[in-house]
N, C-alpha and C. Protein backbone atom coordinates (compact mmCIF):
# COMPACT_ATOMS: atom_id res chain seq x y z
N UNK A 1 72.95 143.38 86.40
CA UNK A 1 74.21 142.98 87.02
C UNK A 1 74.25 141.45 87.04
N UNK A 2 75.30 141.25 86.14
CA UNK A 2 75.38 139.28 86.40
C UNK A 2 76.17 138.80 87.80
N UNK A 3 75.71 137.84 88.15
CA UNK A 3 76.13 137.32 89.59
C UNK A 3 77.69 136.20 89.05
N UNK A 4 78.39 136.52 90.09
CA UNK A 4 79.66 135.74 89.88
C UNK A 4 79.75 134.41 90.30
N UNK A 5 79.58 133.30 90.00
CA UNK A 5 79.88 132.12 90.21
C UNK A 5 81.33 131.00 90.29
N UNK A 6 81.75 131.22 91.95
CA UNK A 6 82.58 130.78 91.74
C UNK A 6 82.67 128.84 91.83
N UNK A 7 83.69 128.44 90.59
CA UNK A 7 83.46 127.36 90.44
C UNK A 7 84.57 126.73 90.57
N UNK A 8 84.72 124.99 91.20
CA UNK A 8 85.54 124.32 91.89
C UNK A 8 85.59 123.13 90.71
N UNK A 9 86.86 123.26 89.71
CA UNK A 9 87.31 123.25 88.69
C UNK A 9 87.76 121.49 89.28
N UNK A 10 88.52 121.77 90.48
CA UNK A 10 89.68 120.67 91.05
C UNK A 10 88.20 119.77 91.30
N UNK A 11 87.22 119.94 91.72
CA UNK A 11 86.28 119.32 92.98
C UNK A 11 85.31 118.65 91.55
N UNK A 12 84.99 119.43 91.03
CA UNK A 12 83.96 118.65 89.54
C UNK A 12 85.14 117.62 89.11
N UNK A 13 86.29 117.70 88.34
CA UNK A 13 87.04 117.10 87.95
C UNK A 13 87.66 115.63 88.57
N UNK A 14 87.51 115.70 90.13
CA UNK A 14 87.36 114.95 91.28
C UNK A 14 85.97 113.70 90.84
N UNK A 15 85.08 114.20 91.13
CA UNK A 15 83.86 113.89 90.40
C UNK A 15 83.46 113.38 89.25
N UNK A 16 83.99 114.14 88.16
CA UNK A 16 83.81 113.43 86.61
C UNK A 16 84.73 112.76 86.00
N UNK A 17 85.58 113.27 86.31
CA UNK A 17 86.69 112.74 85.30
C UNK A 17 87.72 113.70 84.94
N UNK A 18 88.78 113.65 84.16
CA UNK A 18 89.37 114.82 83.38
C UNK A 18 89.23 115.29 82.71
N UNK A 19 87.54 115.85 82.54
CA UNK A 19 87.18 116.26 81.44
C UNK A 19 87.57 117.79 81.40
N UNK A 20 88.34 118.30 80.24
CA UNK A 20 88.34 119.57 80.40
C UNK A 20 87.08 121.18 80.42
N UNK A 21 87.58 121.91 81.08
CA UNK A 21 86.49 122.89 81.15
C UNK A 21 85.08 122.98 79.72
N UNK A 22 85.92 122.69 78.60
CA UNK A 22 84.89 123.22 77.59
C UNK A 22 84.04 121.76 77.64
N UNK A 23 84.32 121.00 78.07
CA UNK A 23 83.29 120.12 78.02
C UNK A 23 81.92 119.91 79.38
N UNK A 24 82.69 120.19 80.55
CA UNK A 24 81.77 121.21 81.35
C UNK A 24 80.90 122.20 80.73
N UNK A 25 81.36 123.12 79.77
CA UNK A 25 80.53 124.43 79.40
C UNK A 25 79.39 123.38 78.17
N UNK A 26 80.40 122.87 77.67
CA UNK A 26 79.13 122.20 76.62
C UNK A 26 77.87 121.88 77.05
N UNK A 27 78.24 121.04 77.95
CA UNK A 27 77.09 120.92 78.65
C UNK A 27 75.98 121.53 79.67
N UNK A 28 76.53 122.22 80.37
CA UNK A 28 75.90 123.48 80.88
C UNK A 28 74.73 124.48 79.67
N UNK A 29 75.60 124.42 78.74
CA UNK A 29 75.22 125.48 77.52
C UNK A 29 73.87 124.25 76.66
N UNK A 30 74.46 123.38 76.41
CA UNK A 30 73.62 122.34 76.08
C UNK A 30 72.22 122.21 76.65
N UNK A 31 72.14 122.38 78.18
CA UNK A 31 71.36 122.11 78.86
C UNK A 31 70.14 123.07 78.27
N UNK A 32 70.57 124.38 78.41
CA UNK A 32 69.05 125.23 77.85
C UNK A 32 69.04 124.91 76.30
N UNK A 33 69.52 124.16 75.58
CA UNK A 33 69.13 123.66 74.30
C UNK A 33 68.26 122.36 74.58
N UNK A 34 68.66 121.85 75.52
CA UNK A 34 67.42 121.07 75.60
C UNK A 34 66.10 120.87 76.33
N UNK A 35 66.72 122.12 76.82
CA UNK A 35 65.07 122.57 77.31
C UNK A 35 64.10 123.03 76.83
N UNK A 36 64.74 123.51 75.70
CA UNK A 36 64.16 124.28 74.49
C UNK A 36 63.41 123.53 73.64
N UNK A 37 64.05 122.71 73.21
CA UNK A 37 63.48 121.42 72.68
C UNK A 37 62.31 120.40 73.30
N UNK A 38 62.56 120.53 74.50
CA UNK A 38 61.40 119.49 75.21
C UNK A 38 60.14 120.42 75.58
N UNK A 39 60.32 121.53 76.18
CA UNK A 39 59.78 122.38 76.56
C UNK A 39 58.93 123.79 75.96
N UNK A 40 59.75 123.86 74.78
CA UNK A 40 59.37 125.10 73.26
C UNK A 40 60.43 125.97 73.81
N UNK A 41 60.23 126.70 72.73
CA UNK A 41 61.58 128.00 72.57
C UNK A 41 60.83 128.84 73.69
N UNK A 42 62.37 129.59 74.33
CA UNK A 42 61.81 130.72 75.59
C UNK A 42 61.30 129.84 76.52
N UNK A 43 61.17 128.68 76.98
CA UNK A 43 60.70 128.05 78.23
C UNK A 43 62.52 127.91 79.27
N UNK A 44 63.25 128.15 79.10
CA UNK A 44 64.82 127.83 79.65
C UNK A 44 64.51 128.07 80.93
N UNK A 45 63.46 129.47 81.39
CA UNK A 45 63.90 129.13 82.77
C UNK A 45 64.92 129.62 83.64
N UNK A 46 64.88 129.61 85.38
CA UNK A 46 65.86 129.96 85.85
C UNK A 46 65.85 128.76 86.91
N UNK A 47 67.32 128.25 87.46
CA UNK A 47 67.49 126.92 88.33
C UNK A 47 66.39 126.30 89.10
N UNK A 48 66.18 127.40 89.90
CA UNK A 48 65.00 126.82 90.27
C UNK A 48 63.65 126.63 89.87
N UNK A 49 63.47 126.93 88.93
CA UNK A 49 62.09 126.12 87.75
C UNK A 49 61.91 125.19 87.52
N UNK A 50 61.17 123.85 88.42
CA UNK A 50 61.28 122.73 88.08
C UNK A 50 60.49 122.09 87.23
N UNK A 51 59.37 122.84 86.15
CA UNK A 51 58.55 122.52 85.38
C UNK A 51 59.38 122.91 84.11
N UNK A 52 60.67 123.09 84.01
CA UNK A 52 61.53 123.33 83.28
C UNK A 52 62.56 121.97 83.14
N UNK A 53 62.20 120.91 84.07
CA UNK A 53 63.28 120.22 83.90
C UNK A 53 63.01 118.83 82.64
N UNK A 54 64.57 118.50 82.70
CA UNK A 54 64.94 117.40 81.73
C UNK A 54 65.16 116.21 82.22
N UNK A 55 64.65 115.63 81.39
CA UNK A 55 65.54 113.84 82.58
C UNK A 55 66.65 114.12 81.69
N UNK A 56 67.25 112.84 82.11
CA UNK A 56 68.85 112.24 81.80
C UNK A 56 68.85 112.22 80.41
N UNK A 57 67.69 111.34 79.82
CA UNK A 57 67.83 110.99 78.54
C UNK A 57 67.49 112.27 77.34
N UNK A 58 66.64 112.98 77.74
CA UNK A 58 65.89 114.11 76.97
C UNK A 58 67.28 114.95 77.23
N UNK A 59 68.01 115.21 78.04
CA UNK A 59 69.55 116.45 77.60
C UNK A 59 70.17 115.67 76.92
N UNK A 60 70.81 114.10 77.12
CA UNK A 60 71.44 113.81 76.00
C UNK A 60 70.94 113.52 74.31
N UNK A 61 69.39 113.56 74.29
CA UNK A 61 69.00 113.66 73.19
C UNK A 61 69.42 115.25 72.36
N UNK A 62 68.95 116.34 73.67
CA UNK A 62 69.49 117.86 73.45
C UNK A 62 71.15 117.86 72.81
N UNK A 63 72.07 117.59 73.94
CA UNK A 63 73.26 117.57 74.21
C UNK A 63 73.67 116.44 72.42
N UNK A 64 73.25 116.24 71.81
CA UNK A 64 73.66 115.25 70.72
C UNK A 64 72.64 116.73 69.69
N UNK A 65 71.88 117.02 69.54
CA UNK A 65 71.17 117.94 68.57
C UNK A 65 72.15 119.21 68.35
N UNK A 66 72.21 119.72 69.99
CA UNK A 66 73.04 120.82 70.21
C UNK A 66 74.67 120.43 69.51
N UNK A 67 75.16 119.35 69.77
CA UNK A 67 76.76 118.89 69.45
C UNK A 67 76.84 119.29 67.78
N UNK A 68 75.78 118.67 67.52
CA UNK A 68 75.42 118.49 65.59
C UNK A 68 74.95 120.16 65.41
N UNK A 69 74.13 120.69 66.05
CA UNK A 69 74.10 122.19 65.52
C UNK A 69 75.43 122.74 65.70
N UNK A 70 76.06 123.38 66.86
CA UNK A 70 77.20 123.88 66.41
C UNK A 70 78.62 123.37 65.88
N UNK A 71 78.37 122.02 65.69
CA UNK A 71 79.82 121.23 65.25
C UNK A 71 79.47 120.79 63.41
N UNK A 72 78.51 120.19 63.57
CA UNK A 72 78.13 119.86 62.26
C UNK A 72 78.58 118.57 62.42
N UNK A 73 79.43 118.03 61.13
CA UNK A 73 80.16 117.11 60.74
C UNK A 73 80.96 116.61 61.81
N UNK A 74 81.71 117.35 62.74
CA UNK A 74 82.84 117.47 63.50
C UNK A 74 82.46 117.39 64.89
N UNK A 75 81.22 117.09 65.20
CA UNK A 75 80.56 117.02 66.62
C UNK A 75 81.35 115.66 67.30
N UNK A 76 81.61 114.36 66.25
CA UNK A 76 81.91 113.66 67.21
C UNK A 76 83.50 113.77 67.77
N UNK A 77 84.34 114.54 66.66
CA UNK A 77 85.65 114.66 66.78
C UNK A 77 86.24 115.67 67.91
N UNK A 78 85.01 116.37 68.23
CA UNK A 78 84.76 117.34 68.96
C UNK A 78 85.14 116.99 70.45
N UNK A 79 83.76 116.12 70.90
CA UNK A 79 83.11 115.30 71.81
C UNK A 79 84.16 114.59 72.24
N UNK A 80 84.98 113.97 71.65
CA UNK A 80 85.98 113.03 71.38
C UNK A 80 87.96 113.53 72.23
N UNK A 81 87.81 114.16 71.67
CA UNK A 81 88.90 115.39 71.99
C UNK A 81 88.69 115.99 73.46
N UNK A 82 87.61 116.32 73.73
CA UNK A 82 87.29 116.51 75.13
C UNK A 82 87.25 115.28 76.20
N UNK A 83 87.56 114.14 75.36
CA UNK A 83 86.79 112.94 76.46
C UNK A 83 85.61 112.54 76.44
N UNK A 84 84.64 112.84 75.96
CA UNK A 84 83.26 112.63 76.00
C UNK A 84 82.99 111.43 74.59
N UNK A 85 83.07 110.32 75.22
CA UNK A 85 82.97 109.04 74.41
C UNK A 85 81.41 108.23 74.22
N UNK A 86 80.76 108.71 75.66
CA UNK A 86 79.60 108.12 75.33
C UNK A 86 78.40 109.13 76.17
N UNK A 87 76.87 108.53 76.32
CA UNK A 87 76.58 109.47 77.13
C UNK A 87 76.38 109.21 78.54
N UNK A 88 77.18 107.90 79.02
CA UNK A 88 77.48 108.01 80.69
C UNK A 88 78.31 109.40 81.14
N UNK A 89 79.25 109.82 80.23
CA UNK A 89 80.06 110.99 80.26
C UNK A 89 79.22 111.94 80.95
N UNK A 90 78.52 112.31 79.68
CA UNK A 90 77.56 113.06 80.12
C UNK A 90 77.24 113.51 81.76
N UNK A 91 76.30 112.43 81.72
CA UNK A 91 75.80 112.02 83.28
C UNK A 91 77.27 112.37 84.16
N UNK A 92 78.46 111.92 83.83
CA UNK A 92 79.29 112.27 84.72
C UNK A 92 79.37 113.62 85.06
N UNK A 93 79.44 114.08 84.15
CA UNK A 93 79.57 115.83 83.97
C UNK A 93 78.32 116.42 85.09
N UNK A 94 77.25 115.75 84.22
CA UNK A 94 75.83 116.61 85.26
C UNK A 94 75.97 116.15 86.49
N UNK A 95 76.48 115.19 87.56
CA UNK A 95 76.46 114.86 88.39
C UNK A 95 77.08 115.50 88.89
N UNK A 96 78.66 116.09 88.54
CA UNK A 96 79.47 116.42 89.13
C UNK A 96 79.08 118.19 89.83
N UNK A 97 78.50 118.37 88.30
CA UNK A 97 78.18 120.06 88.31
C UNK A 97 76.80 120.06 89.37
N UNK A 98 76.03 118.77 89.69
CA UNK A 98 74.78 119.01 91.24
C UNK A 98 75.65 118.92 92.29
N UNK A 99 77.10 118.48 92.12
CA UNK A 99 77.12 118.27 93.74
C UNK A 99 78.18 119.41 93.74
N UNK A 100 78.54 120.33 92.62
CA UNK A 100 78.78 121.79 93.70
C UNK A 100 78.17 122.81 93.50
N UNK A 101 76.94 122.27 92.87
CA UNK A 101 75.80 123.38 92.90
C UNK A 101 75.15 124.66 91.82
N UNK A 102 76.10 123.76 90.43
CA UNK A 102 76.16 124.26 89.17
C UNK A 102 74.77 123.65 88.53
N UNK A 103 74.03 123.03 89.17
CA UNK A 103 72.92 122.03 88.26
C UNK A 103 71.89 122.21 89.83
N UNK A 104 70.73 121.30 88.74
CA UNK A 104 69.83 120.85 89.74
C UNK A 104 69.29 119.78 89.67
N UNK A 105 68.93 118.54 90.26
CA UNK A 105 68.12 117.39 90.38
C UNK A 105 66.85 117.12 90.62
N UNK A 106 65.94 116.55 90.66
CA UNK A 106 65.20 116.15 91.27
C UNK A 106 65.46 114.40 91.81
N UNK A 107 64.78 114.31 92.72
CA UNK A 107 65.19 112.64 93.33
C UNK A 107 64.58 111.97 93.22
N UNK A 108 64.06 111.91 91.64
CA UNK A 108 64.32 110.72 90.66
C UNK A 108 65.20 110.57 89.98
N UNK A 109 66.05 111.71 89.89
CA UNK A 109 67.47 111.39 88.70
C UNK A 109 68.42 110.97 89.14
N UNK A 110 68.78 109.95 88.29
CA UNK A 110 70.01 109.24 88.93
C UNK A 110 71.16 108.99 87.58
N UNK A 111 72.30 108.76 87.80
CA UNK A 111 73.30 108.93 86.64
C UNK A 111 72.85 107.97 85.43
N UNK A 112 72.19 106.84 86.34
CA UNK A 112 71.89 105.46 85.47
C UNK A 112 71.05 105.92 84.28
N UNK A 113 70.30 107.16 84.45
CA UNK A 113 69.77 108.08 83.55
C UNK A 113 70.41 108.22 82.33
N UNK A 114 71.67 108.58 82.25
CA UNK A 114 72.34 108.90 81.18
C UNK A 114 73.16 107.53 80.78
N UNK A 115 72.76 105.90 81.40
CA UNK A 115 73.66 104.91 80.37
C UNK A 115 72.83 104.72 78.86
N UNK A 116 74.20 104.43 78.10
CA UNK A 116 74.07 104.07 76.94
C UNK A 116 72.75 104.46 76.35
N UNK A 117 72.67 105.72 76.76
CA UNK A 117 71.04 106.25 75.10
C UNK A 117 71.42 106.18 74.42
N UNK A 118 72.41 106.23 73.48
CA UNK A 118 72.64 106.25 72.41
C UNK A 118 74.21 105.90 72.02
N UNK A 119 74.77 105.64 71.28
CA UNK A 119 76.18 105.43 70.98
C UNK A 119 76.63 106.41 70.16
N UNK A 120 77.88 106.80 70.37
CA UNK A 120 77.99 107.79 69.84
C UNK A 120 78.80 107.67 68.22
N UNK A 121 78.61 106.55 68.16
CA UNK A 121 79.39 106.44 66.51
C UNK A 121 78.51 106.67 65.90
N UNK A 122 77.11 106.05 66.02
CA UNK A 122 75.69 105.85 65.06
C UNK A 122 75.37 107.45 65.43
N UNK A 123 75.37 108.20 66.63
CA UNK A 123 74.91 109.42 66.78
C UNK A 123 75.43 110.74 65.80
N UNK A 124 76.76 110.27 65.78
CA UNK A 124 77.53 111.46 65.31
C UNK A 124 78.26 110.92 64.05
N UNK A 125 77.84 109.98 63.35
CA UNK A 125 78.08 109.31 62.21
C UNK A 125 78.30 110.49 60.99
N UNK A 126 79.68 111.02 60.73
CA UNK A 126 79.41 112.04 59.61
C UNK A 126 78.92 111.74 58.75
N UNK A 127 78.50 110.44 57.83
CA UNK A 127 78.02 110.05 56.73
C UNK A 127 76.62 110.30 56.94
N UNK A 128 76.12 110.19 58.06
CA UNK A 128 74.50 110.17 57.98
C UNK A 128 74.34 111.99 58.46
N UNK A 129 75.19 112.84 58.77
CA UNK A 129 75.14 114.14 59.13
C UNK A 129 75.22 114.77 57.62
N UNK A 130 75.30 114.44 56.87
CA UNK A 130 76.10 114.92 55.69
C UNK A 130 74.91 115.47 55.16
């Protein structure tokens, strides 16, 4: 039986920005891709597993692997379209989704986590995806 999660669409959005829902899910969905990655395949885990966790920078390294696996070429046009310009975004998103209880922290993470790792022109550069 899956548990129903109800989620405060107005209250994250409050929080992040106007980012629309699928860019919320990206990242959510993202998240066990990069756990996967830091951690090995089958380590994902359930919320409260904290030997499961990611810093800031290791999901947006995920969250940029994951964009390029299911987008390909089109990850940044993607990213782009949703609002998601750099990976402070990011961080906006995950912040928003700890404070209504969609995520989890530890208190060392802080948003400053997710400035500028990477840029997202050089990241999602279709010429070098090609």
């Amino acid at each position: 039986m899956s548990e129903t999660i109800h989620v405060d669409w107005q209250m994250m959005r409050k929080i992040a920005g106007p980012f629309p829902r699928e860019a919320f899910q990206f990242v959510r969905d993202g998240l066990a891709h990069a756990v996967e990655m830091t951690h090995g395949e089958g380590q994902v885990g359930d919320d409260t597993d904290e030997s499961k966790h990611v810093s800031g920078q290791q999901l947006c390294l995920g969250l940029r692997d994951y964009a390029i696996e299911k987008y390909g070429r089109l990850a940044r046009t993607v990213l782009d379209h949703w609002g998601l310009r750099s990976t402070d975004d990011f961080g906006r998103i995950v912040f928003a989704m700890v404070e209504v209880g969609l995520m989890r922290k530890t208190d060392e993470d802080t948003p400053e986590d997710f400035a500028n790792v990477y840029d997202f022109a050089e990241a999602f550069d279709p010429a070098a995806l090609a």
